[in-house]
Protein backbone atom coordinates (compact mmCIF):
# COMPACT_ATOMS: atom_id res chain seq x y z
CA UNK A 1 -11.36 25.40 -14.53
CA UNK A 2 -8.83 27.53 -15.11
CA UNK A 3 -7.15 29.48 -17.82
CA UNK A 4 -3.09 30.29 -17.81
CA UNK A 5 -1.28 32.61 -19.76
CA UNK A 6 2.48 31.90 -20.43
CA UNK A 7 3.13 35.60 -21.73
CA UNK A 8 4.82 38.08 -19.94
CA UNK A 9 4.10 41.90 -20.71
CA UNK A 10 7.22 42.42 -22.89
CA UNK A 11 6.63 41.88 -26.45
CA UNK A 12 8.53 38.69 -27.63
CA UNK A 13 9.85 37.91 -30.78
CA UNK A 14 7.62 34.48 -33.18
CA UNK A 15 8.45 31.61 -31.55
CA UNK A 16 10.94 29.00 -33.55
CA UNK A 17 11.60 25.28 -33.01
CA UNK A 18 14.29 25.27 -30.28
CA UNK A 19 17.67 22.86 -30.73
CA UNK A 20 17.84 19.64 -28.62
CA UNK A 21 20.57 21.35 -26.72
CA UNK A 22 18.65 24.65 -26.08
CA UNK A 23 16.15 22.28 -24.83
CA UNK A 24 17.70 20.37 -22.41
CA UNK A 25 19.34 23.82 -21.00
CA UNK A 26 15.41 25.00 -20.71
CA UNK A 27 14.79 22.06 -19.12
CA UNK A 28 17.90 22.33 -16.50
CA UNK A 29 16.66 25.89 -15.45
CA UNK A 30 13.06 24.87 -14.99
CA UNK A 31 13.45 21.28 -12.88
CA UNK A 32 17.18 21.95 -11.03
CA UNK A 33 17.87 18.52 -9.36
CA UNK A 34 14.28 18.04 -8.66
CA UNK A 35 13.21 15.43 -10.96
CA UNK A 36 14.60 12.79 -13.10
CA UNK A 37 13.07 11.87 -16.56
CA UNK A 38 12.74 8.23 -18.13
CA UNK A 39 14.93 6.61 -15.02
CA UNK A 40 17.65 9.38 -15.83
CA UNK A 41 18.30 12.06 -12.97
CA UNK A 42 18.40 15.56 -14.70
CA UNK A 43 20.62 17.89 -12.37
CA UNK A 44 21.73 21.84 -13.06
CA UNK A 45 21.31 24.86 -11.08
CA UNK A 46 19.01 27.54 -12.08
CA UNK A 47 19.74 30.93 -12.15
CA UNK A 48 18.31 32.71 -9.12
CA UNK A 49 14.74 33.76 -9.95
CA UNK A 50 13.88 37.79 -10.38
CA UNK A 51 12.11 38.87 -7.34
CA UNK A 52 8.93 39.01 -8.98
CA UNK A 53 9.18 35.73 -10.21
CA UNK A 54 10.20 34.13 -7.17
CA UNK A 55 6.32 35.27 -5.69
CA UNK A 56 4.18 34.99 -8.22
CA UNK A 57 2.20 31.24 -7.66
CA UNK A 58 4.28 28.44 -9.41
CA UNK A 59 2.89 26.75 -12.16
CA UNK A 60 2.25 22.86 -12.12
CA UNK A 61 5.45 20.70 -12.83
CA UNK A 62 4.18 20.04 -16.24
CA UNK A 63 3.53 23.66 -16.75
CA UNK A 64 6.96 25.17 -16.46
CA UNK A 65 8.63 21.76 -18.40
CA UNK A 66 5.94 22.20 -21.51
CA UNK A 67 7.06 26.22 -20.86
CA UNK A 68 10.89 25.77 -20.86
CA UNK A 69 10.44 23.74 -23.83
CA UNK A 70 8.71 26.16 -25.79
CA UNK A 71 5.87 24.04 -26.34
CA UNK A 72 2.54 25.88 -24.61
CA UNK A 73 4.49 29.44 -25.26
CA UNK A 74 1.95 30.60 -27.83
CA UNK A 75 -1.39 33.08 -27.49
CA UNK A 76 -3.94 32.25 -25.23
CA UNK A 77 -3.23 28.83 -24.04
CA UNK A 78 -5.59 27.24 -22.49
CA UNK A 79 -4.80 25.21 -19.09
CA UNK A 80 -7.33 23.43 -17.26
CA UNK A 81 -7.05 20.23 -14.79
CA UNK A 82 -9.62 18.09 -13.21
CA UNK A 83 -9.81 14.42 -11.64
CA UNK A 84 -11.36 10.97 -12.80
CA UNK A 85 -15.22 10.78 -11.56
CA UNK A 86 -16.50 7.18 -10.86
CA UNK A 87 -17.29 5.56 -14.04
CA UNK A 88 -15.72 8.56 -15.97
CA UNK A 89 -13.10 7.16 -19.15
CA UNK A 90 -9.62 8.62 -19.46
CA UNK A 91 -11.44 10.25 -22.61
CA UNK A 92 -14.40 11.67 -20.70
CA UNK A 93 -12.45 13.14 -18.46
CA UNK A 94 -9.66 14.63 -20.96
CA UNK A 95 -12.48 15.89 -23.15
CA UNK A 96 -13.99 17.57 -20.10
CA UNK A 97 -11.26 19.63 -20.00
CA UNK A 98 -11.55 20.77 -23.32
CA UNK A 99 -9.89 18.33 -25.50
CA UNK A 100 -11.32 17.89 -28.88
CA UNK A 101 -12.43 14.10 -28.43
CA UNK A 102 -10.05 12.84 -31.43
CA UNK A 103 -7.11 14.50 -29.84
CA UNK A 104 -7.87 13.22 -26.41
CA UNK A 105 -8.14 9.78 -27.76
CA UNK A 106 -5.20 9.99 -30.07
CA UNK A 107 -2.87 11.60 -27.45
CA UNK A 108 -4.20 8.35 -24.71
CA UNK A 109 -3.04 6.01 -27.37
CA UNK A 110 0.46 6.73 -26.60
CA UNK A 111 -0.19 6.51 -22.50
CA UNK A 112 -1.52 2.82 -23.46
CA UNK A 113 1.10 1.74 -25.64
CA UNK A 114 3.50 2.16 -22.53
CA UNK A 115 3.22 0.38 -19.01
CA UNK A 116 2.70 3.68 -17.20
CA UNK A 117 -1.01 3.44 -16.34
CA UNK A 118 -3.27 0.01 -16.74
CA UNK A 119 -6.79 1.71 -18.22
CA UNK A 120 -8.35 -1.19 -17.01
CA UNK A 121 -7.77 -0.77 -14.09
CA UNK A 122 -7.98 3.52 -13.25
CA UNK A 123 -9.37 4.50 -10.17
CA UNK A 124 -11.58 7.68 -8.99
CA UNK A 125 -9.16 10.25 -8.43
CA UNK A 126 -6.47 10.19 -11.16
CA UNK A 127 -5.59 13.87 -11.83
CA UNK A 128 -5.26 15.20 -15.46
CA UNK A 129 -3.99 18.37 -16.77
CA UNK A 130 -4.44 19.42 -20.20
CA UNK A 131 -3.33 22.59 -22.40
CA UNK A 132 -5.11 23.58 -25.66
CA UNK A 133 -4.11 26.13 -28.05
CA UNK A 134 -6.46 27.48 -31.00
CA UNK A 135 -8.92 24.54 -30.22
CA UNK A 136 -5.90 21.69 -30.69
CA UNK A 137 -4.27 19.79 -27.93
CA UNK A 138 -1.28 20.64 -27.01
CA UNK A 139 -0.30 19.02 -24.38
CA UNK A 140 -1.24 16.67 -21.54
CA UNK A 141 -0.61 15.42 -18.10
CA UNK A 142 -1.66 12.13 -15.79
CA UNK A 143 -0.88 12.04 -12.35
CA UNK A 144 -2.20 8.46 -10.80
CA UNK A 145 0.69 8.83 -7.56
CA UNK A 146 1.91 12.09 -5.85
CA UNK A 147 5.29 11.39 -6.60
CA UNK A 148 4.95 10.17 -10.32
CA UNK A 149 3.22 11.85 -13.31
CA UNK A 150 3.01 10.89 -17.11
CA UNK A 151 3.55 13.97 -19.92
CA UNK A 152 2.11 13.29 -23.26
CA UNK A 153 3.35 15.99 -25.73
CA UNK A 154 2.55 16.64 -29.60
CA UNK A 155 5.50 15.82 -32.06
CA UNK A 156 6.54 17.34 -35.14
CA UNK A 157 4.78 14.79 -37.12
CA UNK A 158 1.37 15.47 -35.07
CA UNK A 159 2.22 12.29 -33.06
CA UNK A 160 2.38 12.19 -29.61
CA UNK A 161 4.98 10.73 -27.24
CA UNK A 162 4.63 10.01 -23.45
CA UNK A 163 7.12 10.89 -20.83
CA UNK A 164 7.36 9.60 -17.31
CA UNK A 165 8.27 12.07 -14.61
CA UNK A 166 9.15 10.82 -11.49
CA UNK A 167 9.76 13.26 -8.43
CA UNK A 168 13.69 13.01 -6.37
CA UNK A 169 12.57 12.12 -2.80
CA UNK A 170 14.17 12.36 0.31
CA UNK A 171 13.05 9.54 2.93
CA UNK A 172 12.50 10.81 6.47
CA UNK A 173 10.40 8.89 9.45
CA UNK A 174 7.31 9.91 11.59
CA UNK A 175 6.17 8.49 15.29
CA UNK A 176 2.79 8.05 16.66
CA UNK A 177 1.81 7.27 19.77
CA UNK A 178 -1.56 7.50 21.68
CA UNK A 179 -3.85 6.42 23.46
CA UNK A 180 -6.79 3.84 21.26
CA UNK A 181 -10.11 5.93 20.66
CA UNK A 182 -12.28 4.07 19.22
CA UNK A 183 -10.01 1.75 16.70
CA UNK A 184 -6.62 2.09 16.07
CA UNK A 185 -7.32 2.26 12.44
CA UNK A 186 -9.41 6.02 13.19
CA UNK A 187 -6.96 7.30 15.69
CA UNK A 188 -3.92 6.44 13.72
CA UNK A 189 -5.46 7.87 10.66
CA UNK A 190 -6.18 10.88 12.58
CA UNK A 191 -2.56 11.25 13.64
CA UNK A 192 -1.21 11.01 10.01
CA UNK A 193 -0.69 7.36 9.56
CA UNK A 194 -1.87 5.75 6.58
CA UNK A 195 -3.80 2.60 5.59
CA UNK A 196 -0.80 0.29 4.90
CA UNK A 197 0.42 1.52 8.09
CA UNK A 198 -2.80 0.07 9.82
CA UNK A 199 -2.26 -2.67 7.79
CA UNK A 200 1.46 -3.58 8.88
CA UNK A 201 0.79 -2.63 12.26
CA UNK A 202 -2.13 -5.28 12.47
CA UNK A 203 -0.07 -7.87 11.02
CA UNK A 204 2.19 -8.06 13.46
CA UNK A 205 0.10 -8.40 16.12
CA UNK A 206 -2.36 -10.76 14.17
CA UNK A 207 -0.61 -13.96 15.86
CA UNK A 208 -1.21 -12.38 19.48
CA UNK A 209 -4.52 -10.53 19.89
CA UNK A 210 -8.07 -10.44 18.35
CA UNK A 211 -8.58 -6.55 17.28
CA UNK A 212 -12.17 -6.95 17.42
CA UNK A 213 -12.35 -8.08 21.15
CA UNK A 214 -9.21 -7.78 23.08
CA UNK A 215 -8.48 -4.14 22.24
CA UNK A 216 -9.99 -1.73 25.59
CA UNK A 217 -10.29 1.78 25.92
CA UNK A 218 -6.69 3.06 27.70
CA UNK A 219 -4.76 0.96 25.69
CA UNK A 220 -1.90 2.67 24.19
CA UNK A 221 -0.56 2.00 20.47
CA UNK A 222 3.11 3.38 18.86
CA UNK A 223 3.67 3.16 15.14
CA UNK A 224 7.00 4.31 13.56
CA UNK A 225 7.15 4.48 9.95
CA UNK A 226 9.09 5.65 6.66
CA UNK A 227 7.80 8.84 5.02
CA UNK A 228 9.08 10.28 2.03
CA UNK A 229 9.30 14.39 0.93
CA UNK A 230 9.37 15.87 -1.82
CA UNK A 231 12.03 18.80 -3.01
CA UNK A 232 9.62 21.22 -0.87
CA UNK A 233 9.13 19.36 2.21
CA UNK A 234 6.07 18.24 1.49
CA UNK A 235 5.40 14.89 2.85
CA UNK A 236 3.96 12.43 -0.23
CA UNK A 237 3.59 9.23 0.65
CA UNK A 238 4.25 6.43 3.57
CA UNK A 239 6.45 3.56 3.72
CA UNK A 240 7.38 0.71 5.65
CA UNK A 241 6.87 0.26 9.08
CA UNK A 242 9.83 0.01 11.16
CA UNK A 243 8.38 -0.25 14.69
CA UNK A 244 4.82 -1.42 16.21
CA UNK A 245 3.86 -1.31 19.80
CA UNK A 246 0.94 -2.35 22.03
CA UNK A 247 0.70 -1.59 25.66
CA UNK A 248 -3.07 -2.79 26.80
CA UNK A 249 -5.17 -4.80 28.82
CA UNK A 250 -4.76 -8.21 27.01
CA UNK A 251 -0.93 -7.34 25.56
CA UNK A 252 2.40 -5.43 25.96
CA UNK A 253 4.48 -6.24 23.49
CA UNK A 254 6.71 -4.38 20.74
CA UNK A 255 7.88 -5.52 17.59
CA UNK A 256 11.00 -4.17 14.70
CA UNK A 257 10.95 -4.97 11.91
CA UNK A 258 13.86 -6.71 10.09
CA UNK A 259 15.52 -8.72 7.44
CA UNK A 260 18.14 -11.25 8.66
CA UNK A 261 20.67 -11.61 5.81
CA UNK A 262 21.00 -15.54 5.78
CA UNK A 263 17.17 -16.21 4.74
CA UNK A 264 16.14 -11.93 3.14
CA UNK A 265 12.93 -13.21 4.77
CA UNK A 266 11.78 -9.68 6.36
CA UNK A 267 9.49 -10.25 9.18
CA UNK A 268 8.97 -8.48 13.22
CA UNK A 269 10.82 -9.68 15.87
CA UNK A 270 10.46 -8.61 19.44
CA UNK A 271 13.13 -7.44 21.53
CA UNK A 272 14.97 -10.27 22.45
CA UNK A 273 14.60 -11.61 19.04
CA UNK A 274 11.71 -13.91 18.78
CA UNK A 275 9.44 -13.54 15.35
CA UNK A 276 6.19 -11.83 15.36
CA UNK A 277 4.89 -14.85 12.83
CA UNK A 278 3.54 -17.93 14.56
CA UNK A 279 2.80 -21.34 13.26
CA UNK A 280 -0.91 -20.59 12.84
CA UNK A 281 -2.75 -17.16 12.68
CA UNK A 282 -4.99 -17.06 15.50
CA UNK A 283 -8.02 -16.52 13.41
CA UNK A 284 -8.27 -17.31 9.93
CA UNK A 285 -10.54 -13.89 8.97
CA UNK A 286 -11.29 -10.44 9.10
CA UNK A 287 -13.69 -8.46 10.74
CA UNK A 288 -15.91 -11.21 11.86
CA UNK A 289 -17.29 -11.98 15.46
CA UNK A 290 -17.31 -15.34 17.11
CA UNK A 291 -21.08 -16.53 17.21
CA UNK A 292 -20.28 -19.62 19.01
CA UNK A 293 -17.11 -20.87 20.55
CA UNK A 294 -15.51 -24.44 21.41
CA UNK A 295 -16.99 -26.79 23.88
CA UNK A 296 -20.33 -28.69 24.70
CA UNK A 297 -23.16 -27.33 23.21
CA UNK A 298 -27.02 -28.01 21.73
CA UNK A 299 -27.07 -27.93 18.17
CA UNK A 300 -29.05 -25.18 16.55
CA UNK A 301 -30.20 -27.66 13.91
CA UNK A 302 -30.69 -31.13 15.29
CA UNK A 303 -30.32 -30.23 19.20
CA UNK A 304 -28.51 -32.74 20.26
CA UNK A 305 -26.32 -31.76 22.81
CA UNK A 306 -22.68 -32.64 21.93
CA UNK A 307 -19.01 -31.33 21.57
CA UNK A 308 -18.94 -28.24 19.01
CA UNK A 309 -15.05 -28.76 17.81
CA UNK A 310 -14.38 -25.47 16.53
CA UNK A 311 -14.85 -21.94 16.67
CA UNK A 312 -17.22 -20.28 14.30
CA UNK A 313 -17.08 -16.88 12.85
CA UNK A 314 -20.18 -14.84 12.08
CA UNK A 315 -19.61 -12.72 9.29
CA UNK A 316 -21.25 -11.85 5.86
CA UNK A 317 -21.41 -14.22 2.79
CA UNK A 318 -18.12 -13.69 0.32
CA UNK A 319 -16.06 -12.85 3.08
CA UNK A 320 -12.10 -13.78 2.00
CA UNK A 321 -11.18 -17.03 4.49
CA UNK A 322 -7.22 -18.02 4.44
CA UNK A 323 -4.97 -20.50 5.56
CA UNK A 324 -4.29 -20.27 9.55
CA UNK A 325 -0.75 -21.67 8.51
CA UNK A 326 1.33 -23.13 5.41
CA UNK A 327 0.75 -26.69 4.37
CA UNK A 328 -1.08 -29.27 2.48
CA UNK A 329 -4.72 -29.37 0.84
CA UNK A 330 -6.27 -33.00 1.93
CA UNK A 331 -9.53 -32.03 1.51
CA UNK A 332 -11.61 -29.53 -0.89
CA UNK A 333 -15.13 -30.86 -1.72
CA UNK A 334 -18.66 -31.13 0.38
CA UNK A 335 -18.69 -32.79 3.90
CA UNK A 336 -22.41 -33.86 4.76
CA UNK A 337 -23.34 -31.21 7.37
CA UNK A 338 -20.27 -29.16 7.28
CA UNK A 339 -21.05 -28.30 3.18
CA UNK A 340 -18.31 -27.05 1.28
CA UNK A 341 -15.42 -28.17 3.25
CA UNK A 342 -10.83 -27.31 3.40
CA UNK A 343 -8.69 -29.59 5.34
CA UNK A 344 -4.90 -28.49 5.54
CA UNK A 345 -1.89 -30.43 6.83
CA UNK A 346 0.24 -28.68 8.37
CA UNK A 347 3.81 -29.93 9.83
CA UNK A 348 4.55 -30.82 13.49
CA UNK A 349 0.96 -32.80 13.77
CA UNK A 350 -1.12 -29.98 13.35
CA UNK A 351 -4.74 -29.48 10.99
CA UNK A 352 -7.01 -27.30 10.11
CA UNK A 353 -10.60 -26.89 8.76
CA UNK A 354 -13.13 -24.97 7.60
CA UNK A 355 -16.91 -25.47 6.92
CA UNK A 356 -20.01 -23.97 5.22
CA UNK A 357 -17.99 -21.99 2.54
CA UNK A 358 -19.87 -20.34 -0.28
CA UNK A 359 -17.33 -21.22 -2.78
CA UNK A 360 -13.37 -22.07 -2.88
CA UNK A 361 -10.55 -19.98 -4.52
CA UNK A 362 -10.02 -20.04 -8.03
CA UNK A 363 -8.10 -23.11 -8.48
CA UNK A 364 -7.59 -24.56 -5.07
CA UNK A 365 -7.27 -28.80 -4.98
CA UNK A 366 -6.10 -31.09 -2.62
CA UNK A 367 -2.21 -31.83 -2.74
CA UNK A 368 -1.80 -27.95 -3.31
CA UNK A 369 0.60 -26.22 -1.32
CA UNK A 370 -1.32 -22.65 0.37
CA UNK A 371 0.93 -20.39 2.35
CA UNK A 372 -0.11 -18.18 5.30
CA UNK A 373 -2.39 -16.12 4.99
CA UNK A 374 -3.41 -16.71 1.02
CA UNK A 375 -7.11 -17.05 0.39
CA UNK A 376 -8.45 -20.46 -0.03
CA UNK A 377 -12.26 -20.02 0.16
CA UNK A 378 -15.21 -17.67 0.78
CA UNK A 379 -17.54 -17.40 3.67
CA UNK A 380 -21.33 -18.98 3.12
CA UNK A 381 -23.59 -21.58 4.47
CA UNK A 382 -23.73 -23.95 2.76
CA UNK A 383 -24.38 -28.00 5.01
CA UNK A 384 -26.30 -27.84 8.23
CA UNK A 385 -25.65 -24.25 8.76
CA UNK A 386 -28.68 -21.26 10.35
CA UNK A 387 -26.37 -18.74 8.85
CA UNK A 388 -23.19 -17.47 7.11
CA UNK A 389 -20.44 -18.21 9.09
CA UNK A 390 -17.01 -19.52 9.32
CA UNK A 391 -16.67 -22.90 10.87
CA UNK A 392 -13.12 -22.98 11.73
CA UNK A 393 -11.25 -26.44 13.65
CA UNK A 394 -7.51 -27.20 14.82
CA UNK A 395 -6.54 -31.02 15.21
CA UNK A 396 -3.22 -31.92 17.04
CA UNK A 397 -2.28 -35.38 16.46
CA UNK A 398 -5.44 -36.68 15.45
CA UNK A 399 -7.21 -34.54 18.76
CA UNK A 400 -9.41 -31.80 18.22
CA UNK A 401 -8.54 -28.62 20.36
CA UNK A 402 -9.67 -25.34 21.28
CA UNK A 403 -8.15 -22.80 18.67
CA UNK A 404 -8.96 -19.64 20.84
CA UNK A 405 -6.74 -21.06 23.73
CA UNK A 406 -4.57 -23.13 21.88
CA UNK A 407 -0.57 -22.03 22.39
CA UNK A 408 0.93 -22.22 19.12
CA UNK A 409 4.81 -22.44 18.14
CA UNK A 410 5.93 -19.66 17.72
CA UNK A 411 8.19 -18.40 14.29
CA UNK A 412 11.95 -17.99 14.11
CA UNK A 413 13.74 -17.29 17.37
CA UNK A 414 17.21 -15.23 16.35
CA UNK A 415 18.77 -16.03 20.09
CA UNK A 416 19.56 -19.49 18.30
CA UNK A 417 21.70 -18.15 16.07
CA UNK A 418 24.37 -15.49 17.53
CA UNK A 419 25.44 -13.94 14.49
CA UNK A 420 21.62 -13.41 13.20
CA UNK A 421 20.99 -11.55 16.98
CA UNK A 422 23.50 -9.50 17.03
CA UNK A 423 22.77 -7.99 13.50
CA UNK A 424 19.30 -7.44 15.01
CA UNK A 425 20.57 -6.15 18.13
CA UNK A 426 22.82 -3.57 15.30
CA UNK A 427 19.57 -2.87 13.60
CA UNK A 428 17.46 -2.22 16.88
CA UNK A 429 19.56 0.18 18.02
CA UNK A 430 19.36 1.93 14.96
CA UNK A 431 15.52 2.17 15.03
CA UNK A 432 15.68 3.00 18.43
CA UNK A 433 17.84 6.03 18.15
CA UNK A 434 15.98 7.60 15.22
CA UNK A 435 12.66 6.84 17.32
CA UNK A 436 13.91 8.92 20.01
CA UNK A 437 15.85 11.20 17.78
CA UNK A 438 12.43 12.63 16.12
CA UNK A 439 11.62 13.06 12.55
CA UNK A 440 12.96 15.54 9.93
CA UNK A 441 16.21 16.21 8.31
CA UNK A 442 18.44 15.32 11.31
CA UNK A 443 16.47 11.81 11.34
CA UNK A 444 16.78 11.00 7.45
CA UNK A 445 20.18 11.57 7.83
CA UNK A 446 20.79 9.18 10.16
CA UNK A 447 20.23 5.84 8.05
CA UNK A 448 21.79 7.22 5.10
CA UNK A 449 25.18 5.01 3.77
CA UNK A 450 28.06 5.61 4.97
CA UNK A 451 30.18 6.90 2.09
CA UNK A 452 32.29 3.99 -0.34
CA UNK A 453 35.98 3.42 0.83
CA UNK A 454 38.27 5.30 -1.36
């Protein structure tokens, strides 16, 4: 904890309440264009700082506002800041930083009355800042983003009122590329990307390749992606992924990503325009190893020797199963040996199913609609089952077929529509020339608008 003193050495005169206008002047010298209040940009230009000023440490953002306003500028004020422990309260950790408990719950009233944070829902890590003068609150400050902060204040009235402050950022873009050690999740981690970057990056590729058995040391991975940076430089946080490669054993393929302007359905498309997205994902769950594939086999249970007409995924009990592809619910209920049992319709001649769940999603009945990728059960095993696993099946016209080797349709293909391609084409080349062009200012300047007609 620590303790920071407003005062300078020069006596100053008592402090008074300052106008509204005196206020917003204070608060034009202390934030410049940096930050915009309530949805409403704030701009001015400070005075250049003395050059004593200009090296001493800067205060925290809600430091110098509280300052300009005249609010902490008394004796001795007290600043200390922490973060949210596991299974710490808001007013744990607010009193922990030397709030009077009353205060600290009185002042969190007016964070919950808003829409700024969800209580129920804080996680470990949430910084708070708090100021204290002569044993009161004074002040307060919630940080739950690095680009977005909440300051709760005292009124005249000994109410409080909570302001959001949201940082001015300036987008900018960042390539990786490297060789896989390991996973691609730890060495693009280690190279700066973050976990929704993983995330996109896998779900492009989640129609072509199994990431838990067709990825081989040597392969090579590229991921471009938005950044954003704040007034200083500073990067904050990621964005969007605009470009995902794979060059390895089992796959070379790249993908862009793109929104075509007839359908504002954003998706991947490779180079010559075909969609990332097939029909059905080629496994309908994560993280889980195949402990017995399609094809003749003796049954574990009865051992008989017969067809096995699926694939079946080892993994642990709970684990989230979704739909391989959009369609119909026929079935949802218990199936003799295959125990709690989905069969989905989908178009073109094409079912699914899957056996030995634990338990279905909330809600989930047959003649429901699921899309890709939404949960519909839980892993278990539940019927004739040794252990919990996913027992997962594709029928074609009434056939049942290998899904591991099956060749599904593929998603939209942009060649059959001209106009579509060439606005890809337009937007390919634009992601192309900022991926060779490097990241920084000279990069974020290249996607900006062009400016409005006169």
């Amino acid at each position: 904890m620590t303790e920071t003193d407003v005062h300078s050495a020069d006596p100053k005169p008592p402090r008074r309440p300052l106008s509204a206008g005196i206020k917003s002047l204070a608060v034009l010298a202390v934030l410049g264009p940096a930050f915009a209040i309530g949805g409403l940009m704030i701009v001015g230009n400070a005075p250049d700082p003395e050059p004593e000023i200009a090296e001493a440490a800067p205060l925290p953002l809600a430091a110098r506002l509280l300052s300009a306003l005249d609010i902490i500028d008394a004796p001795d004020p007290v600043y200390n800041e922490g973060r949210l422990e596991r299974n710490e309260t808001l007013t744990g950790l607010v009193t922990r930083l030397g709030a009077p408990v009353g205060e600290a719950n009185a002042a969190l009233q007016a964070v919950y009355r808003t829409d700024m944070i969800d209580h129920r829902r804080l996680r470990p890590g949430l910084a708070a800042e708090t100021w204290v003068e002569d044993g009161r609150l004074t002040a307060l400050s919630l940080r739950d983003t690095t680009d977005r902060s909440l300051l709760v204040t005292r009124k005249l009235d000994g109410g409080w009122t909570a302001t959001e402050l949201n940082a001015k950022l300036t987008p900018s873009y960042r390539r990786i590329a490297a060789e896989i050690e390991g996973s691609i999740y730890n060495t693009a981690l280690k190279l700066g990307a973050g976990d929704q970057q993983v995330v996109d990056f896998a779900a492009a590729f989640a129609y072509d390749i199994d990431f838990q058995r067709q990825i081989h040391p040597g392969d090579r991975f590229e991921i471009f992606f938005e950044t954003f940076e704040d007034e200083r430089g500073n990067p904050v946080r990621h964005g969007e992924v605009l470009y995902a490669a794979l060059d390895g054993r089992a796959l070379t393929r790249g993908f862009y990503r793109f929104t075509p302007s007839d359908d504002g359905q954003t998706d991947y498309f490779d180079d010559k325009g075909e969609s990332a997205t097939r029909f059905l994902m080629k496994t309908p769950i994560n993280g889980a190893r195949i402990s017995s594939n399609f094809g003749i086999r003796r049954h574990p249970i009865s051992g008989f020797t017969r067809l096995h007409r699926g694939t079946d995924f080892a993994a642990p009990t709970g684990t989230p199963i979704y739909a391989a592809g959009s369609g119909t619910v026929l079935r949802a209920s218990w199936n003799g040996g295959y125990g709690n049992y989905i069969r989905i319709r989908h178009t073109r001649g094409y079912e699914t199913a899957y056996a030995h769940l634990s338990r279905y999603a909330a809600g989930l009945k047959p003649g429901q609609r699921v899309s890709q990728g939404q949960v519909i059960g839980y892993v278990g095993s539940t019927g004739a089952s040794t252990g919990p696993h996913l027992h997962y099946e594709v029928w074609v016209n009434g056939d049942s077929v290998n899904p591991m080797s099956l060749n599904l349709p593929t998603g939209r293909k942009l060649a059959e529509d001209p106009a579509m391609l060439a606005e890809f084409q337009r937007r390919k080349a634009e992601i192309d020339a900022l991926r060779l062009a490097g990241a920084g200012a000279m990069v974020a300047a290249a996607l900006q608008e062009p400016p409005a007609s006169p």
